[in-house]
C-alpha atoms as a PDB file:
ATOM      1  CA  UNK A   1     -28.223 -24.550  -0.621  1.00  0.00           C
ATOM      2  CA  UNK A   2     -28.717 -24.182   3.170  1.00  0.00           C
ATOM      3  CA  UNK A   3     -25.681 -25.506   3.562  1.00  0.00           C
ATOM      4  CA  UNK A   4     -23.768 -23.198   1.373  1.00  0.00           C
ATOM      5  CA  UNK A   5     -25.431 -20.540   3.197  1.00  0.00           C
ATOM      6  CA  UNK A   6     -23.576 -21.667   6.460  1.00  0.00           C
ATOM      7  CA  UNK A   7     -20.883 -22.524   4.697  1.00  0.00           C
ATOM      8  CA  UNK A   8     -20.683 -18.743   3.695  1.00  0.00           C
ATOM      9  CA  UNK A   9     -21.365 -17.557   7.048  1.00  0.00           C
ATOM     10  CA  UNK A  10     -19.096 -19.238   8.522  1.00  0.00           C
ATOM     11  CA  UNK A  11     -16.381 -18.042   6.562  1.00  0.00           C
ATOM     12  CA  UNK A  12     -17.373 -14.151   6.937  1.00  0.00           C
ATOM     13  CA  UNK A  13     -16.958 -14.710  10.599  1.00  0.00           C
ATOM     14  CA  UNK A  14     -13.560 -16.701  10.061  1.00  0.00           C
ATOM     15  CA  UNK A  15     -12.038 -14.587   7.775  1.00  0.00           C
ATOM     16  CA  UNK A  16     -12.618 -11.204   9.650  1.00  0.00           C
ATOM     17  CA  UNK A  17     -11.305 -12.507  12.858  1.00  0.00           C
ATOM     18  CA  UNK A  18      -8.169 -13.595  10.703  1.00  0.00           C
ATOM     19  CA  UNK A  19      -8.018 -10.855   7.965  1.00  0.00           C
ATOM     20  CA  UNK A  20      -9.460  -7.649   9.465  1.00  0.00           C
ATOM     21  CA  UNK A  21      -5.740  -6.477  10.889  1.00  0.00           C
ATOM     22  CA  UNK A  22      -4.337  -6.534   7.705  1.00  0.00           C
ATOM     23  CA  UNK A  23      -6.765  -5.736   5.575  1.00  0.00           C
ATOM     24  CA  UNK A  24      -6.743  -2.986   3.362  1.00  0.00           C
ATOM     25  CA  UNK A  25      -9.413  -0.590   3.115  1.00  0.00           C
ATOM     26  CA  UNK A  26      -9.969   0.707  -0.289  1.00  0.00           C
ATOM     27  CA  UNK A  27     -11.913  -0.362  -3.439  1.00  0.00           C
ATOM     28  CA  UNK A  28      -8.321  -1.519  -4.760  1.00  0.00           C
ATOM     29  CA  UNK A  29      -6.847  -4.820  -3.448  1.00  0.00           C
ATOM     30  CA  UNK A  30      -3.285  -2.604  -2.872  1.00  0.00           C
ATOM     31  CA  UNK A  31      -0.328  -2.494  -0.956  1.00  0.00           C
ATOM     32  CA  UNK A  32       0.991   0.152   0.544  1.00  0.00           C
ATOM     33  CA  UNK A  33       2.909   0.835  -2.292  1.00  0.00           C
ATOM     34  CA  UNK A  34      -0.284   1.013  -4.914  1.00  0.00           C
ATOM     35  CA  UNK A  35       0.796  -2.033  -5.734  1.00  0.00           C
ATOM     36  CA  UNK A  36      -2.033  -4.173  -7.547  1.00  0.00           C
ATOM     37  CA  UNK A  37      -2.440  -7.882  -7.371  1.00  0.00           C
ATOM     38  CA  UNK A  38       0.858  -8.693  -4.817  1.00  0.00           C
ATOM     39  CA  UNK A  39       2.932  -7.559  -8.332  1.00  0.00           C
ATOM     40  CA  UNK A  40       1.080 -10.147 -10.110  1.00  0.00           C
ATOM     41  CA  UNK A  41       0.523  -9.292 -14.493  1.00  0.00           C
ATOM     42  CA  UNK A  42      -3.058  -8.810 -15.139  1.00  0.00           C
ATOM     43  CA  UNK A  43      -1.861  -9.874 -18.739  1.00  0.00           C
ATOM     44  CA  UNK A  44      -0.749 -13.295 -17.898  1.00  0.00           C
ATOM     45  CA  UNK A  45      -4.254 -14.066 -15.874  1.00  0.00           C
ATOM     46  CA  UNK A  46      -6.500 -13.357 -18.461  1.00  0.00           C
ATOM     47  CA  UNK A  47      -4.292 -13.989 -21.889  1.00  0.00           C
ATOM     48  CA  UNK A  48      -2.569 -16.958 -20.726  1.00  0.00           C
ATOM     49  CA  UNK A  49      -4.831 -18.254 -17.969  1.00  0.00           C
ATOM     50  CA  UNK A  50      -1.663 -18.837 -15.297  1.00  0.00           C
ATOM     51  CA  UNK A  51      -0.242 -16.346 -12.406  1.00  0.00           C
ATOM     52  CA  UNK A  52       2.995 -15.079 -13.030  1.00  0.00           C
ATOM     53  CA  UNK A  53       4.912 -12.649 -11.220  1.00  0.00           C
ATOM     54  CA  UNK A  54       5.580  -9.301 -12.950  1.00  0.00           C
ATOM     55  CA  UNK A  55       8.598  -7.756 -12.986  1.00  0.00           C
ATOM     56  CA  UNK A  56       9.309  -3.989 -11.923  1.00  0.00           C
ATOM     57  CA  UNK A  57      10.736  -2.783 -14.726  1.00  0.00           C
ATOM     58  CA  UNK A  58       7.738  -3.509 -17.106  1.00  0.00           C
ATOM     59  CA  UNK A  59       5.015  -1.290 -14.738  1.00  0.00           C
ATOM     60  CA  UNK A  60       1.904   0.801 -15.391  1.00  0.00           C
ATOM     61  CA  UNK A  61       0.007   2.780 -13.753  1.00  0.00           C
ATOM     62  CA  UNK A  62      -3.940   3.110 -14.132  1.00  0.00           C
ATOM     63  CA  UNK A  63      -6.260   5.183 -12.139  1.00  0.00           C
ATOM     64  CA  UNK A  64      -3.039   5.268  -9.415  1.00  0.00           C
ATOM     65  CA  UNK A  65      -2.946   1.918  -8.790  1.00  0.00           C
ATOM     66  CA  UNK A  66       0.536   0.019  -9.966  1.00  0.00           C
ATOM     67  CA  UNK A  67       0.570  -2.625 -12.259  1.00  0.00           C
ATOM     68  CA  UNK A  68       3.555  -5.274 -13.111  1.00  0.00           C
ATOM     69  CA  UNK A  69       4.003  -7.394 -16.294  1.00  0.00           C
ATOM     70  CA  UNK A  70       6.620 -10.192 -17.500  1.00  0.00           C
ATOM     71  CA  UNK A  71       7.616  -8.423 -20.396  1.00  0.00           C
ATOM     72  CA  UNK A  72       7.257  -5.556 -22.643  1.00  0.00           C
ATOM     73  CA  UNK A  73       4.993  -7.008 -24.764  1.00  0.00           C
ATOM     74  CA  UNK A  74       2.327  -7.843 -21.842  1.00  0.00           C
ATOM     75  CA  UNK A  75       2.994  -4.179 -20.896  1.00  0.00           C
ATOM     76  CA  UNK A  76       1.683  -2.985 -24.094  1.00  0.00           C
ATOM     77  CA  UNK A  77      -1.132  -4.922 -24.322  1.00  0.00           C
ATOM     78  CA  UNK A  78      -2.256  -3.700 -20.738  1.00  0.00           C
ATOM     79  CA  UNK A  79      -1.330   0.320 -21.623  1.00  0.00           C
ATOM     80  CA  UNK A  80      -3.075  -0.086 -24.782  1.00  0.00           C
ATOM     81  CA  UNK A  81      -6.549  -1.692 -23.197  1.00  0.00           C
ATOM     82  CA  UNK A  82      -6.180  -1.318 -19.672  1.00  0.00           C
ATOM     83  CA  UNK A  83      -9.743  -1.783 -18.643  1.00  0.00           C
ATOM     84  CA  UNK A  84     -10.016  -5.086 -20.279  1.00  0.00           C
ATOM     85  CA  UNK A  85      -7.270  -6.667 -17.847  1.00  0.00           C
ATOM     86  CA  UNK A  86      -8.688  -4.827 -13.951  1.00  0.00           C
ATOM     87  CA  UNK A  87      -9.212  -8.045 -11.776  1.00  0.00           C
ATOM     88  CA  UNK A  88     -12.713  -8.420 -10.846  1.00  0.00           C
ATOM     89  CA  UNK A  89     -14.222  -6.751  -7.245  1.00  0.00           C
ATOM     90  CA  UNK A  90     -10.793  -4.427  -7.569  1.00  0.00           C
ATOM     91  CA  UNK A  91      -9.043  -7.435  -6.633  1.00  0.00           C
ATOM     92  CA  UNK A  92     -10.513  -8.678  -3.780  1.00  0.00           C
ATOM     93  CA  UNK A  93     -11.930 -12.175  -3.052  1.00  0.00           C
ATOM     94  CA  UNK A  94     -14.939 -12.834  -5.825  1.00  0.00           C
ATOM     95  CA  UNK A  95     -16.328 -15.549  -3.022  1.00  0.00           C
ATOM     96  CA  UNK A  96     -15.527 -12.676  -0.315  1.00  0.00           C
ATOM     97  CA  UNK A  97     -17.565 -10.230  -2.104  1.00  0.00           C
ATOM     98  CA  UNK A  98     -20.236 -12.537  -2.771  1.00  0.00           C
ATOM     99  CA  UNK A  99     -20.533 -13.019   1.192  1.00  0.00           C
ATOM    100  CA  UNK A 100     -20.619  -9.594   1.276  1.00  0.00           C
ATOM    101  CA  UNK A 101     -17.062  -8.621   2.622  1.00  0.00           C
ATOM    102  CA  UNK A 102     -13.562  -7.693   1.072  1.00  0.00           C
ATOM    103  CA  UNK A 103     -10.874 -10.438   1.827  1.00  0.00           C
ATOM    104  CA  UNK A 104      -7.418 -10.380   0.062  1.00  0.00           C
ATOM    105  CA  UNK A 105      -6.949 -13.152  -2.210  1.00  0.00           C
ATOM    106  CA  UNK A 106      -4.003 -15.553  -2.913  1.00  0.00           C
ATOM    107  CA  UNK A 107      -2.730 -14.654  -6.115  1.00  0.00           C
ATOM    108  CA  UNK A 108      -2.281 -18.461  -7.405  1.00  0.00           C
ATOM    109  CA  UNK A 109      -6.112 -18.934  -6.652  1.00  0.00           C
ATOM    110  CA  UNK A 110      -8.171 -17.820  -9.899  1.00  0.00           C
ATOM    111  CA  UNK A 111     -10.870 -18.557 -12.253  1.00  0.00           C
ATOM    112  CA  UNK A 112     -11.100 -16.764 -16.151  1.00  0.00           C
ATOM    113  CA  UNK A 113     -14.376 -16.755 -17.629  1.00  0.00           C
ATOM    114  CA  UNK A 114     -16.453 -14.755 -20.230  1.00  0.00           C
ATOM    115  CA  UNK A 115     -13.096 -12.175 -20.448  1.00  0.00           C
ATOM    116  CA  UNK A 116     -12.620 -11.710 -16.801  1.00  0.00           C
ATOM    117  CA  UNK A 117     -11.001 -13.290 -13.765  1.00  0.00           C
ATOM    118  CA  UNK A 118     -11.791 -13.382 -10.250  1.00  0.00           C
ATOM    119  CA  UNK A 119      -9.329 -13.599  -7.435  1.00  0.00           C
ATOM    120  CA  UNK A 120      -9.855 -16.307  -4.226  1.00  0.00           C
ATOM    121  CA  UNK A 121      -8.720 -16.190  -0.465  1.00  0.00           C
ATOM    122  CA  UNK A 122      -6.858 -19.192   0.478  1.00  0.00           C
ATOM    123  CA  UNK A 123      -5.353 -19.978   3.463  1.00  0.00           C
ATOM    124  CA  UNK A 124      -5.277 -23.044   5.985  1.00  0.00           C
ATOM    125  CA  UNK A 125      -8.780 -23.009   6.662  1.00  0.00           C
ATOM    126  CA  UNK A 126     -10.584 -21.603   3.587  1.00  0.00           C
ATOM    127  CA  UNK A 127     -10.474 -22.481  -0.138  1.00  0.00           C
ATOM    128  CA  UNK A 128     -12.960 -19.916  -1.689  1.00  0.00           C
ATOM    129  CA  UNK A 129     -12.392 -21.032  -5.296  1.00  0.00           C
ATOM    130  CA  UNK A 130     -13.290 -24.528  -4.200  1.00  0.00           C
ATOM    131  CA  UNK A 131     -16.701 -22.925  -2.643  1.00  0.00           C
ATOM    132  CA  UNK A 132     -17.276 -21.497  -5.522  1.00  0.00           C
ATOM    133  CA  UNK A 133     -16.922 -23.868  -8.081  1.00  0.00           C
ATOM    134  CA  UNK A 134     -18.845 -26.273  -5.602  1.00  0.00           C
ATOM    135  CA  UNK A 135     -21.717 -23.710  -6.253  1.00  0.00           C
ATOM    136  CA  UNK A 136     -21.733 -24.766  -9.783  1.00  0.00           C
ATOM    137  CA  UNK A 137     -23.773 -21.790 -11.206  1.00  0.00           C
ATOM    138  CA  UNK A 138     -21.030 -18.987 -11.335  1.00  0.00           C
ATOM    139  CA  UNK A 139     -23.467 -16.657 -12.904  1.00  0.00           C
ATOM    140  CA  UNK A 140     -25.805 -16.963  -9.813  1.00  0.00           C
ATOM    141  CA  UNK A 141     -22.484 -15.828  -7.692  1.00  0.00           C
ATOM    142  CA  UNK A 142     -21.115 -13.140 -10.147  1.00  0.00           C
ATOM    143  CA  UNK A 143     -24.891 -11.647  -9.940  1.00  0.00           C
ATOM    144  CA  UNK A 144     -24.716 -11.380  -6.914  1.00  0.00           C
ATOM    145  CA  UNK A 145     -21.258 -10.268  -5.989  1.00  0.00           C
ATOM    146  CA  UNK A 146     -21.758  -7.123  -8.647  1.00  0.00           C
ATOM    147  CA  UNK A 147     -24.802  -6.252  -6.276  1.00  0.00           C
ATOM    148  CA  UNK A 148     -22.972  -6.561  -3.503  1.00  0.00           C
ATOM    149  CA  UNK A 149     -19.573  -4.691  -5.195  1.00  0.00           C
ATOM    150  CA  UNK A 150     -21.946  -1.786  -6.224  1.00  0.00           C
ATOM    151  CA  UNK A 151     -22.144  -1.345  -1.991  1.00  0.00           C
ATOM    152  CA  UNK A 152     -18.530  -2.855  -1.004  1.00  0.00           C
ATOM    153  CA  UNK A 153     -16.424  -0.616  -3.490  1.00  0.00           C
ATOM    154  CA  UNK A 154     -16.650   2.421  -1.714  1.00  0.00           C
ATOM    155  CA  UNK A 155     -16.336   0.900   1.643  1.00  0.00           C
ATOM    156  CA  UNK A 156     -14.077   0.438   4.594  1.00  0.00           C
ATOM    157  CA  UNK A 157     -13.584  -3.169   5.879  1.00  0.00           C
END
């Protein structure tokens, strides 16, 4: 566990240095366009457990922030129960907000469990899903990243 610990730290400290210019800094995971999940469908995460890459012409918009879907179909399922399909932590790195810090995730790096999904940073130094699933007790983490999202969601990096 001690380990993990300094495993964690480490990372906060690695992934400001490399994230903190880019970051943005707002309880949504957006672009500058309101853009949610890089244009990823919510719909395909959860429903059919893969990333896919929405298309602009199937879009919705819920509390301002832009969604994208494949199709019409995944469109309708989103307008009709949009709350079901939000990313966890606003889109931001579960593992992140576990450490305690908002980190944009890759798209392509995911878990769905209970009805939900959580987003992971990835990048040359850093697989967060693999920490996490290394953890083996994802309640343990999703306890305490919702403590720590009740603090981070209204926060500036």
């Amino acid at each position: 566990m001690k380990t993990f610990k300094n495993i964690a730290a480490c990372m906060i400290a690695v992934l400001f240095v490399s994230t903190s210019f880019g970051q943005d800094k707002k309880a949504y995971n957006i672009d500058n366009s309101n853009i949610a999940l890089q244009g990823y469908s919510p719909v395909s995460y959860l429903d059919l457990g893969i990333a896919q890459k929405g298309l602009k012409e199937f879009k919705s918009e819920h509390d301002k922030v832009v969604y994208y879907f494949t199709d019409a179909e995944q469109k309708k399922a989103f307008d009709k129960n949009p709350d079901r399909y939000l990313p966890q932590y606003g889109g931001y790195c579960a593992f992140g907000v576990y450490a305690g810090a908002k980190f944009r995730p890759d798209p392509n790096k995911f878990i769905v469990k209970d009805g939900k999904y959580f987003l992971y940073l990835y990048n040359l130094e850093l697989d967060a899903q693999q920490l996490w699933l290394a953890e083996k007790n994802h309640d343990k983490l999703v306890s305490k990243a919702n403590e720590n999202w009740k603090k981070l969601n209204n926060t500036y990096n």
